[in-house]
N, C-alpha and C. Protein backbone atom coordinates (compact mmCIF):
# COMPACT_ATOMS: atom_id res chain seq x y z
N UNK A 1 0.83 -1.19 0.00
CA UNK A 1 0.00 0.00 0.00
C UNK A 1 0.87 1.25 0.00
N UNK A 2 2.32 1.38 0.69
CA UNK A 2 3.09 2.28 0.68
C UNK A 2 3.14 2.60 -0.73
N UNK A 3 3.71 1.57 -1.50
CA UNK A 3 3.98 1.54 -2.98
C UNK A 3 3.19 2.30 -3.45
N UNK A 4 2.25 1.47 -3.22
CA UNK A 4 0.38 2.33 -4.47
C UNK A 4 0.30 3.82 -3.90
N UNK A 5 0.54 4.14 -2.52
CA UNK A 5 0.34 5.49 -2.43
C UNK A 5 1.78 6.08 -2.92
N UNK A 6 2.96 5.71 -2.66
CA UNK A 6 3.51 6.91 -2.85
C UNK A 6 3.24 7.16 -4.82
N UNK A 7 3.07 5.99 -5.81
CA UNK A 7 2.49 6.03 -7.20
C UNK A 7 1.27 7.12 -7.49
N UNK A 8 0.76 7.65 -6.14
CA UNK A 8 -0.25 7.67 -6.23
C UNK A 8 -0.20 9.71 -6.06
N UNK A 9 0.85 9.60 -5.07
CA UNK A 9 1.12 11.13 -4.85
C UNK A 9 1.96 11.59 -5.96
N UNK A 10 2.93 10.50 -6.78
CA UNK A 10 3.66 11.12 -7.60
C UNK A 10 3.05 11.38 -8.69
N UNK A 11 1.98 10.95 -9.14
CA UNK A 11 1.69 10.93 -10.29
C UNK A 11 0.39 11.97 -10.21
N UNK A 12 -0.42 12.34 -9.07
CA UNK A 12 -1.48 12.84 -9.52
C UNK A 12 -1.05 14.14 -8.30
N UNK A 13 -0.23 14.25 -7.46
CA UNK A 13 0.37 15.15 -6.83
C UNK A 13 -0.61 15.78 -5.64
N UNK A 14 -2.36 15.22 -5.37
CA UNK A 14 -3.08 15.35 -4.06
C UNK A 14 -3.08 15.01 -3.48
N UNK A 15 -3.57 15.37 -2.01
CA UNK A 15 -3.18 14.80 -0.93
C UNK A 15 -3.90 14.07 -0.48
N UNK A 16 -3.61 12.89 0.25
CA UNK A 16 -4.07 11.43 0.68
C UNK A 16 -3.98 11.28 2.03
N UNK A 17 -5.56 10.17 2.04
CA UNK A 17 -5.60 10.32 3.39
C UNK A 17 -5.41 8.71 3.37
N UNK A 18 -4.62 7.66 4.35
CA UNK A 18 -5.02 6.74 4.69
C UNK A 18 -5.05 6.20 5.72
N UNK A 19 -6.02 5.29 6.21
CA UNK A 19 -7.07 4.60 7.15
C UNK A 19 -6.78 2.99 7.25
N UNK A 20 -6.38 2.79 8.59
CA UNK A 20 -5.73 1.32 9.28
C UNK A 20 -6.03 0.88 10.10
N UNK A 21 -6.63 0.15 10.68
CA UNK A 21 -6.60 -0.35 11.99
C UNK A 21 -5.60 -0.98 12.79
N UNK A 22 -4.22 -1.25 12.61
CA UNK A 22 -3.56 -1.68 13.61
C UNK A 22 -1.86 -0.87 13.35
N UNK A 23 -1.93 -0.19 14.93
CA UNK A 23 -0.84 0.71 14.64
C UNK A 23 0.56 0.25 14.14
N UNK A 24 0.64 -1.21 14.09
CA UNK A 24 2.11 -1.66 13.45
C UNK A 24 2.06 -1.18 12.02
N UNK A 25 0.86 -1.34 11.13
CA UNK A 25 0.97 -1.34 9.84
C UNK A 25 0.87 -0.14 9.59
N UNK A 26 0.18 0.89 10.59
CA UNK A 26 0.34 2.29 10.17
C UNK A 26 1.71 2.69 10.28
N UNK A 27 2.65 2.40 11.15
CA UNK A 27 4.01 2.65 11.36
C UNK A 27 4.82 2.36 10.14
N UNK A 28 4.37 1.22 9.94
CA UNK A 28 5.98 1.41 8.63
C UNK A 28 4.73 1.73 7.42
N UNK A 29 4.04 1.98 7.00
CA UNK A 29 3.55 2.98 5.89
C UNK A 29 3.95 4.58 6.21
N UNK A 30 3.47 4.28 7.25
CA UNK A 30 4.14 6.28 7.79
C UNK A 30 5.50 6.39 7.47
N UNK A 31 6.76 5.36 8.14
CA UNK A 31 7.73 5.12 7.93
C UNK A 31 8.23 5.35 6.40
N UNK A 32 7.72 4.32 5.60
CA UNK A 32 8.02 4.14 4.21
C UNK A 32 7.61 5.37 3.62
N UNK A 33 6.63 5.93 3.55
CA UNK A 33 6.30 7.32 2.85
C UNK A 33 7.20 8.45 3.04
N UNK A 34 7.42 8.56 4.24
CA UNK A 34 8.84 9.37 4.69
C UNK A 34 9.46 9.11 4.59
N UNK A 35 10.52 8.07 4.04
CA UNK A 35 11.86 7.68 3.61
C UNK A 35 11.36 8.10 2.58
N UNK A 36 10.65 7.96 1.38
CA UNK A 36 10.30 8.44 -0.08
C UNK A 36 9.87 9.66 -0.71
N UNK A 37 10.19 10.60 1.02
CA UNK A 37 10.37 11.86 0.81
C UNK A 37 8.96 12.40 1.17
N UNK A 38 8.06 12.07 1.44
CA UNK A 38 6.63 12.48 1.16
C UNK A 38 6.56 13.29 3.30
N UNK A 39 5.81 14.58 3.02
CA UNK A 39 5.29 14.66 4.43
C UNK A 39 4.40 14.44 5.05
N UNK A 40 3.96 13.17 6.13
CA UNK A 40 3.48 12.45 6.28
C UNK A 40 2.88 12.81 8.12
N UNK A 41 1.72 12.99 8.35
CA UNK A 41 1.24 13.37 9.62
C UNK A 41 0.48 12.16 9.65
N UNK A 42 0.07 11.79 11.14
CA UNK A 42 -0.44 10.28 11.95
C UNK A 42 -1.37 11.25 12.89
N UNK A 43 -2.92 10.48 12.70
CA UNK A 43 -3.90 10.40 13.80
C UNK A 43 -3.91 9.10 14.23
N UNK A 44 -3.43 8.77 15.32
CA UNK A 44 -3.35 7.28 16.21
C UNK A 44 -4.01 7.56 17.39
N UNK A 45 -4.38 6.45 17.70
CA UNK A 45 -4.66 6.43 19.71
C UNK A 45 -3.40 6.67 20.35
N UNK A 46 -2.21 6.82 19.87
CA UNK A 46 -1.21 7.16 20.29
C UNK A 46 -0.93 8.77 20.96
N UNK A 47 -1.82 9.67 19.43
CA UNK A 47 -1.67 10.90 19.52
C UNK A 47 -2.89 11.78 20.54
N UNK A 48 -2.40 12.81 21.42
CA UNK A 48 -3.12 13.39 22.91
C UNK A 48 -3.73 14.55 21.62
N UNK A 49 -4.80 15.15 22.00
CA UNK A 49 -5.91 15.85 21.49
C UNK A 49 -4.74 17.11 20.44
N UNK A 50 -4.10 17.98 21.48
CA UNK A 50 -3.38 18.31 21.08
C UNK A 50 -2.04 18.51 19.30
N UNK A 51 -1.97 16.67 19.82
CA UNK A 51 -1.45 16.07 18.14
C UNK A 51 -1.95 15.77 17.35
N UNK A 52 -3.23 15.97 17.68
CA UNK A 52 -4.12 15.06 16.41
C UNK A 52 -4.71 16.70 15.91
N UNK A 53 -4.94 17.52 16.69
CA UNK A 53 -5.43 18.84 15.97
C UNK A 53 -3.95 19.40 15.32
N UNK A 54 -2.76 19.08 15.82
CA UNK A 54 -1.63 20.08 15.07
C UNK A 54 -1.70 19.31 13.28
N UNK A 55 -1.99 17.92 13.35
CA UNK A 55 -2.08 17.25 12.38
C UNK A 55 -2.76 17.24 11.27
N UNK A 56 -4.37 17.28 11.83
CA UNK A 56 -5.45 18.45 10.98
C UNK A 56 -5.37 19.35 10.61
N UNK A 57 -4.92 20.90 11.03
CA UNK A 57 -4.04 21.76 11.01
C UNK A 57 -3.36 21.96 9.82
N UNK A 58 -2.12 21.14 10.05
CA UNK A 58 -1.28 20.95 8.81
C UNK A 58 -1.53 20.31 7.65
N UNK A 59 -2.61 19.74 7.75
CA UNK A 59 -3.02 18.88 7.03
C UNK A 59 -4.08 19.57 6.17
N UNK A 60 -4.55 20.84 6.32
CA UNK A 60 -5.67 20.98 5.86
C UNK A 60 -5.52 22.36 5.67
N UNK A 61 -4.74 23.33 6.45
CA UNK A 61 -4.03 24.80 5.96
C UNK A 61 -3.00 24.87 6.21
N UNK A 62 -2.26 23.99 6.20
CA UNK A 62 -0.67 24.31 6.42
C UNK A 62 -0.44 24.95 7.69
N UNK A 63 0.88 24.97 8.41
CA UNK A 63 1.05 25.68 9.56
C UNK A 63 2.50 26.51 8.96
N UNK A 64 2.51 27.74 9.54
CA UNK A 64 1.64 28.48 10.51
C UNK A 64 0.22 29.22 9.52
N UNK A 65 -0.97 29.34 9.91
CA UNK A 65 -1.48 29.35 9.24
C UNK A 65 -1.57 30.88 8.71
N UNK A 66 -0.95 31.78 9.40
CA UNK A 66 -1.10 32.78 9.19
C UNK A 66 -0.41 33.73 8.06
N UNK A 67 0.90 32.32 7.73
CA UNK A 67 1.93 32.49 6.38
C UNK A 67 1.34 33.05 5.41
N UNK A 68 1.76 33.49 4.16
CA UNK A 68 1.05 33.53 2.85
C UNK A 68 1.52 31.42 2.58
N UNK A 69 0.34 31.45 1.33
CA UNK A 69 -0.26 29.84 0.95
C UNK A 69 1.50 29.54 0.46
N UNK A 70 2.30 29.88 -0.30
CA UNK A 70 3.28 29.42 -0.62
C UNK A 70 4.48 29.08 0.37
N UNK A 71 4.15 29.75 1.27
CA UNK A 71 4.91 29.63 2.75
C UNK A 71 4.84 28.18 3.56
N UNK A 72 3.27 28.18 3.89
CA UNK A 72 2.88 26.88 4.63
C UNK A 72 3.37 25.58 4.29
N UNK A 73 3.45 24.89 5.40
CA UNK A 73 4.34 23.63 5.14
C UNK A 73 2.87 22.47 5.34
N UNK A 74 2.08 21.78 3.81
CA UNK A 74 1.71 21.07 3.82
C UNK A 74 1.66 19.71 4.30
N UNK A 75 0.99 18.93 4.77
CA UNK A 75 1.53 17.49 4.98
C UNK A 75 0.61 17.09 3.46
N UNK A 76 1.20 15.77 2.93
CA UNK A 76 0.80 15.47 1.94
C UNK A 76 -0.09 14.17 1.98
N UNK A 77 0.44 13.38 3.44
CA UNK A 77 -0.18 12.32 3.55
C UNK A 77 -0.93 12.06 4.99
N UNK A 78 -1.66 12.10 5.09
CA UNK A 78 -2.36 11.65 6.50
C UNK A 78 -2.94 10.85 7.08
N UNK A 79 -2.08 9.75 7.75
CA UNK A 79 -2.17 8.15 7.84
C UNK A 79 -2.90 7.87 9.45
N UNK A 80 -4.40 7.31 9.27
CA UNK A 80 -5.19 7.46 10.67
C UNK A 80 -5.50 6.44 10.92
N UNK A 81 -5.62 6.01 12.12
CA UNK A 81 -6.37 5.19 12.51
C UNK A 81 -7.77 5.25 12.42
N UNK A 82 -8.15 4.64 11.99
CA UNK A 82 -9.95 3.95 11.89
C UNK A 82 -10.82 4.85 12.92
N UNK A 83 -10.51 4.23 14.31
CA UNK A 83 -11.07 4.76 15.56
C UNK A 83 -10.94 5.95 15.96
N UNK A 84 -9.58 6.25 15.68
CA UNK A 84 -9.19 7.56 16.33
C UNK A 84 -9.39 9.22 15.38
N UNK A 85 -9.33 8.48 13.90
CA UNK A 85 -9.78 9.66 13.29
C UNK A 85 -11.06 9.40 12.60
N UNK A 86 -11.56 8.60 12.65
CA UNK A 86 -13.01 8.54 12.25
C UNK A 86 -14.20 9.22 12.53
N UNK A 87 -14.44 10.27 13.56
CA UNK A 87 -15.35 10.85 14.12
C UNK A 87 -14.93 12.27 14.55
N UNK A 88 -15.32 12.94 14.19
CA UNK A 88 -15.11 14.39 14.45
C UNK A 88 -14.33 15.59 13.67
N UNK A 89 -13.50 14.91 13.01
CA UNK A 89 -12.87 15.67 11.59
C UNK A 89 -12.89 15.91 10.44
N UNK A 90 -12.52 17.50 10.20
CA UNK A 90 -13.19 17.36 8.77
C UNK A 90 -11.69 17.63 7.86
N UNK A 91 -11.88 16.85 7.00
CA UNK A 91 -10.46 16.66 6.15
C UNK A 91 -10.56 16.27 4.57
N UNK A 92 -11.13 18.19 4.17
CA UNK A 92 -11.57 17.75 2.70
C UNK A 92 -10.50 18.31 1.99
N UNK A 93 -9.70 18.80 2.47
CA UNK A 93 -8.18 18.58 1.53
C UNK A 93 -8.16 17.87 0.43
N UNK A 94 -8.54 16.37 0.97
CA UNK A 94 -8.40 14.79 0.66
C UNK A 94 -9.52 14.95 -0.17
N UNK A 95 -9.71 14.19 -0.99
CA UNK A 95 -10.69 13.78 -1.81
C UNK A 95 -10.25 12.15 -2.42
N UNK A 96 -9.06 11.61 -1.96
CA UNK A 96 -8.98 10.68 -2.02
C UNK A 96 -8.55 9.76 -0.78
N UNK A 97 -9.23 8.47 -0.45
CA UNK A 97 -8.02 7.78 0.73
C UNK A 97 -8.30 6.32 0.15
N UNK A 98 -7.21 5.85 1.25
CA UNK A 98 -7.00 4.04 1.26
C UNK A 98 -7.07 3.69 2.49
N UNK A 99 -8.13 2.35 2.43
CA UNK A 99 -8.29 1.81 3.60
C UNK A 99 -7.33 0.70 3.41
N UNK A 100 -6.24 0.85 4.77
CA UNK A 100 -5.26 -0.72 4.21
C UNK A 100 -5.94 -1.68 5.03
N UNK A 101 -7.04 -1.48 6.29
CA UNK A 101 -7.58 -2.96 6.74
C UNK A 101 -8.89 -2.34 7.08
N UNK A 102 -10.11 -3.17 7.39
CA UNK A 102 -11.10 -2.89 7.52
C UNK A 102 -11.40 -2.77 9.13
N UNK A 103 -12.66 -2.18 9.65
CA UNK A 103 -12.90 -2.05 10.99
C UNK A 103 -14.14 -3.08 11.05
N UNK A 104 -14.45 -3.63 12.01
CA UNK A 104 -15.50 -4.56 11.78
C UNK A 104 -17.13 -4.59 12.03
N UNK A 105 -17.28 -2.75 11.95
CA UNK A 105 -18.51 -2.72 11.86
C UNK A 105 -18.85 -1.60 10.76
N UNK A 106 -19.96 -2.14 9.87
CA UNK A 106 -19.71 -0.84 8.51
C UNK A 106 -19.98 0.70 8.97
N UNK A 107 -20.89 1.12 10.07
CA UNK A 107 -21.04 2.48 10.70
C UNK A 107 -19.29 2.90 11.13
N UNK A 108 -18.29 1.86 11.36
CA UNK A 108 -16.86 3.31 11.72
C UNK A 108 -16.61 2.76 10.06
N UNK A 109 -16.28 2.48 9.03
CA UNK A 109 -15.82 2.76 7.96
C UNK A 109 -16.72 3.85 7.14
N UNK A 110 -17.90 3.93 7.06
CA UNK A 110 -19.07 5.02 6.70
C UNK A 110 -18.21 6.02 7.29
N UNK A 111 -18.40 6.39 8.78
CA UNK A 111 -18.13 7.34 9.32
C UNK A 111 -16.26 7.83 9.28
N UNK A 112 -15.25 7.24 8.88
CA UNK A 112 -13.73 6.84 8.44
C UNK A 112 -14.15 7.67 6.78
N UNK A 113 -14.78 7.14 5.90
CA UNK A 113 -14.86 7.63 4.78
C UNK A 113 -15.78 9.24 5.07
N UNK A 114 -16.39 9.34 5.72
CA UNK A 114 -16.95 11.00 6.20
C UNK A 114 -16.35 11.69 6.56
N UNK A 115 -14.95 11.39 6.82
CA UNK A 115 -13.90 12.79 6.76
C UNK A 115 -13.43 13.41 6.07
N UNK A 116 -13.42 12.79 4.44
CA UNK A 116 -13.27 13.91 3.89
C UNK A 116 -14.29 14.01 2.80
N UNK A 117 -15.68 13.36 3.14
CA UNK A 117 -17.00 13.52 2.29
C UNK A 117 -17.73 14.35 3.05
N UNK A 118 -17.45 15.81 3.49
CA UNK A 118 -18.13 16.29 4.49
C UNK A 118 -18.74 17.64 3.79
N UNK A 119 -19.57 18.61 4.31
CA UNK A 119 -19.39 20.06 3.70
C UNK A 119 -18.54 20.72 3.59
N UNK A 120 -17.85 21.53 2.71
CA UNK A 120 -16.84 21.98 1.83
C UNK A 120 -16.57 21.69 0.99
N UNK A 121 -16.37 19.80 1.09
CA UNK A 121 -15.98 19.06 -0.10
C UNK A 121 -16.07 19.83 -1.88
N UNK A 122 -15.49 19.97 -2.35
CA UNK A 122 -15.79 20.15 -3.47
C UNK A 122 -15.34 19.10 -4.70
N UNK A 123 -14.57 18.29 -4.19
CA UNK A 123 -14.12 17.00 -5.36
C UNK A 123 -15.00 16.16 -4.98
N UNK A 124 -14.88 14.80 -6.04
CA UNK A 124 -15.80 13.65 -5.97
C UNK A 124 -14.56 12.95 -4.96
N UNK A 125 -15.29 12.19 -4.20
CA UNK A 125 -14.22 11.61 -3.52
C UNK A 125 -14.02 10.12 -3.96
N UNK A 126 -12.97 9.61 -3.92
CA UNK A 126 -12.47 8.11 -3.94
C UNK A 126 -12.25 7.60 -2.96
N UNK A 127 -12.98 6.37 -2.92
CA UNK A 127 -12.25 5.75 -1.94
C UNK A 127 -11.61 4.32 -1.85
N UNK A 128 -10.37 3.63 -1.81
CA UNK A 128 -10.11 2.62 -2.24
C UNK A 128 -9.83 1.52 -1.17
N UNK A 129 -10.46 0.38 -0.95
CA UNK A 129 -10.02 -0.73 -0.38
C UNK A 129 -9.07 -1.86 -0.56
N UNK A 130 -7.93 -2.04 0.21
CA UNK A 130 -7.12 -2.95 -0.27
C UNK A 130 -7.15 -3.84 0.35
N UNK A 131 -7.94 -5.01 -0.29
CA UNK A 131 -7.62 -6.74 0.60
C UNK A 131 -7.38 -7.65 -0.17
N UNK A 132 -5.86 -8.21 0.84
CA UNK A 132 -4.89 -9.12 0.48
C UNK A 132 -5.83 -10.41 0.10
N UNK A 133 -5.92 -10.93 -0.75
CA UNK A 133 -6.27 -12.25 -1.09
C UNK A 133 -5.89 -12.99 -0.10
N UNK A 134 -6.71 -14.38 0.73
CA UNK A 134 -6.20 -14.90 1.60
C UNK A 134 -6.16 -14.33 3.43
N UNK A 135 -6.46 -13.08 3.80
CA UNK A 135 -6.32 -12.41 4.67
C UNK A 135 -8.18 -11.81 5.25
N UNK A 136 -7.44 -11.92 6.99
CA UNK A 136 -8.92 -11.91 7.35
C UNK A 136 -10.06 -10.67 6.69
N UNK A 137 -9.44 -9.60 6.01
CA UNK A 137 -9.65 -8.85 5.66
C UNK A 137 -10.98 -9.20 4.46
N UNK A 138 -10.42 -10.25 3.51
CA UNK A 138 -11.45 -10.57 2.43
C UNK A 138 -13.08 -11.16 3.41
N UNK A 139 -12.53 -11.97 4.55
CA UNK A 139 -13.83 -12.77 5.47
C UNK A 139 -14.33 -11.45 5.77
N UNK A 140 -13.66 -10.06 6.62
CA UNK A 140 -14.21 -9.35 7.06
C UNK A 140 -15.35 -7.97 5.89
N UNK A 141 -14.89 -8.35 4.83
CA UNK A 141 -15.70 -7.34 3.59
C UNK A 141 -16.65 -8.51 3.57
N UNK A 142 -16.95 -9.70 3.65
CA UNK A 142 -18.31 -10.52 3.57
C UNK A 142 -19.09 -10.53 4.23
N UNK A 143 -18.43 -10.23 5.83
CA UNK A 143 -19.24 -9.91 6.77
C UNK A 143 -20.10 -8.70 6.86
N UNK A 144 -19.35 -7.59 6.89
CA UNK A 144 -20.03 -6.42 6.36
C UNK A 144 -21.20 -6.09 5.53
N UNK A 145 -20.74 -7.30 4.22
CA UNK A 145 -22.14 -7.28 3.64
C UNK A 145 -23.23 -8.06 4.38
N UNK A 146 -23.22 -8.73 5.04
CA UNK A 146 -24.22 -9.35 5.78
C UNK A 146 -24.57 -8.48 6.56
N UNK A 147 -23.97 -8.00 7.26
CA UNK A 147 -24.54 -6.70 8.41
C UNK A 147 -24.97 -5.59 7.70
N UNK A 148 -24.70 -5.44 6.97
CA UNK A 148 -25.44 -3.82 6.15
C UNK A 148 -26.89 -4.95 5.78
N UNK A 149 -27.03 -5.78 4.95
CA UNK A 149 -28.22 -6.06 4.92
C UNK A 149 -29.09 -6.21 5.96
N UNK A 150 -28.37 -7.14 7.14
CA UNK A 150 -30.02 -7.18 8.03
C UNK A 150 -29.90 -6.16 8.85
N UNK A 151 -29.07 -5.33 8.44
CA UNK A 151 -29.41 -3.68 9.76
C UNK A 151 -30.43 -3.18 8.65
N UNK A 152 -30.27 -3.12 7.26
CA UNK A 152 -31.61 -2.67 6.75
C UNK A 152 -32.80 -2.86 6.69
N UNK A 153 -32.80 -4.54 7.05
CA UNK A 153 -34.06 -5.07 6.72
C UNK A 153 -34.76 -4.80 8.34
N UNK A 154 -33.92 -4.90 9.41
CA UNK A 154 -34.34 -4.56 10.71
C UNK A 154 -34.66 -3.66 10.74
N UNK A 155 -33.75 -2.26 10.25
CA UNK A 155 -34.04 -0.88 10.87
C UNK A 155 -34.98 -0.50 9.83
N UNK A 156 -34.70 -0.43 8.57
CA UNK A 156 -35.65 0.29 7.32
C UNK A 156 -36.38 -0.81 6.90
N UNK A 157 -36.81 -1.72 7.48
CA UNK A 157 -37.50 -2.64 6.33
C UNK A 157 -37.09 -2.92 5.00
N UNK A 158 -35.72 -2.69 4.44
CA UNK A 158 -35.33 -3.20 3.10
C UNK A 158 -35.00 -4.54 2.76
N UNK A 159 -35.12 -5.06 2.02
CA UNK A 159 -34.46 -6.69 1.78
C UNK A 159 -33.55 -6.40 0.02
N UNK A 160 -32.20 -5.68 1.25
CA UNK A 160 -31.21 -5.95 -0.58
C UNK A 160 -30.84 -6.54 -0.78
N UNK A 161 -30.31 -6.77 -2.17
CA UNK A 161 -29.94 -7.81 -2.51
C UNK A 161 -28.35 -7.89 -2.43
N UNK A 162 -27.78 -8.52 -3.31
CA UNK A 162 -25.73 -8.77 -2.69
C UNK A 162 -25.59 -7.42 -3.43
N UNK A 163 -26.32 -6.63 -4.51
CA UNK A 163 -25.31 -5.38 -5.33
C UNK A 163 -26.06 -4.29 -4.51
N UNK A 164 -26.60 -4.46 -3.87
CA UNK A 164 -27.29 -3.30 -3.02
C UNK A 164 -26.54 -3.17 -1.69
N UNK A 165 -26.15 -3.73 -1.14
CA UNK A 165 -25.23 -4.58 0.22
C UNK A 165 -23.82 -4.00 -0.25
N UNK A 166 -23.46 -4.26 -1.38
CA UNK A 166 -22.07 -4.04 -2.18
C UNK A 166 -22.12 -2.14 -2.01
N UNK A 167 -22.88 -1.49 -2.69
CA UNK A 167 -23.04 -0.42 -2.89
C UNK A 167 -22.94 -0.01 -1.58
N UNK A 168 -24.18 -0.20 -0.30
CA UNK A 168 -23.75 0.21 0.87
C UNK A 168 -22.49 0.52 1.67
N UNK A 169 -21.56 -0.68 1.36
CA UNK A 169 -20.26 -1.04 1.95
C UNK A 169 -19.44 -0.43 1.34
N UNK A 170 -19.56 -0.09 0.30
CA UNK A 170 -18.12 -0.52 -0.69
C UNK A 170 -18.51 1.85 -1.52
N UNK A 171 -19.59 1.89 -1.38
CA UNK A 171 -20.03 3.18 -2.29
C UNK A 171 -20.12 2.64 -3.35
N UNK A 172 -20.54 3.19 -4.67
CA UNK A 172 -21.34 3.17 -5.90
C UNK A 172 -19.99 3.56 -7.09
């Protein structure tokens, strides 16, 4: 995933957000992106209220913000945890991210992809899932579709079908 993103900043040059659930794998993607030159800010359960707003911040007007725009020192990549940046931020900088593992209920990935599908937004946003063939990750996108269906058919009375379930989980 390091790979595909840093391909991903070189070639189309916007800034990226990506979304992990386990802080080893966010570490050496953070790691790897910064050896490849890229500036790279982390929302973890690691980071105190404090770091996670200097991160947003930079991430979204550059700091100090009061520079002229050519001044500010962008971050280009902003690598979060699931949990920890999933709720409360708005980060439409991004119009694109990568989820490198899934969370196991579809309301925090909905709400993970609502950070930077929020008001302001003005791009279409992307969002890309990467699961390893073989890895609990593929069991856990099946599950998902099962739970988006019978939370619909429970909560809204819907009965979708697998491309309706797909669409829920996955966006259109």
């Amino acid at each position: 995933v390091a790979q595909q993103a840093d391909e991903f900043l070189s070639s189309t040059k916007r800034p990226l957000i990506i979304m992990g659930w386990h802080k080893e794998a966010l570490k050496i993607i953070t790691k790897e992106l910064t050896d490849a030159g890229w500036r790279v800010g982390t929302i973890t359960g690691d980071d105190g209220p404090a770091e996670r707003q200097r991160a947003v911040d930079e991430f979204q007007t550059g700091i100090p913000v009061n520079a002229p725009p050519e001044e500010r020192k962008y971050l280009d990549v902003l690598v979060c945890s699931i949990l920890a940046a999933g709720v409360g931020l708005t980060l439409t900088r991004a119009s694109d991210m990568f989820f490198v593992e899934r969370a196991w209920t579809p309301s925090d990935l909905v709400q993970a992809e609502d950070r930077e599908h929020r008001i302001g937004q003005n791009n279409k946003c992307v969002v890309t899932y990467y699961d390893a063939v073989g890895t609990i990750d593929m069991y856990i996108a099946k599950m998902l579709l099962n739970k988006t269906s019978t939370a619909a058919a429970v909560i809204d009375g819907e009965d979708l079908n697998q491309e309706q379930a797909i669409d829920r989980v996955l966006g259109e």
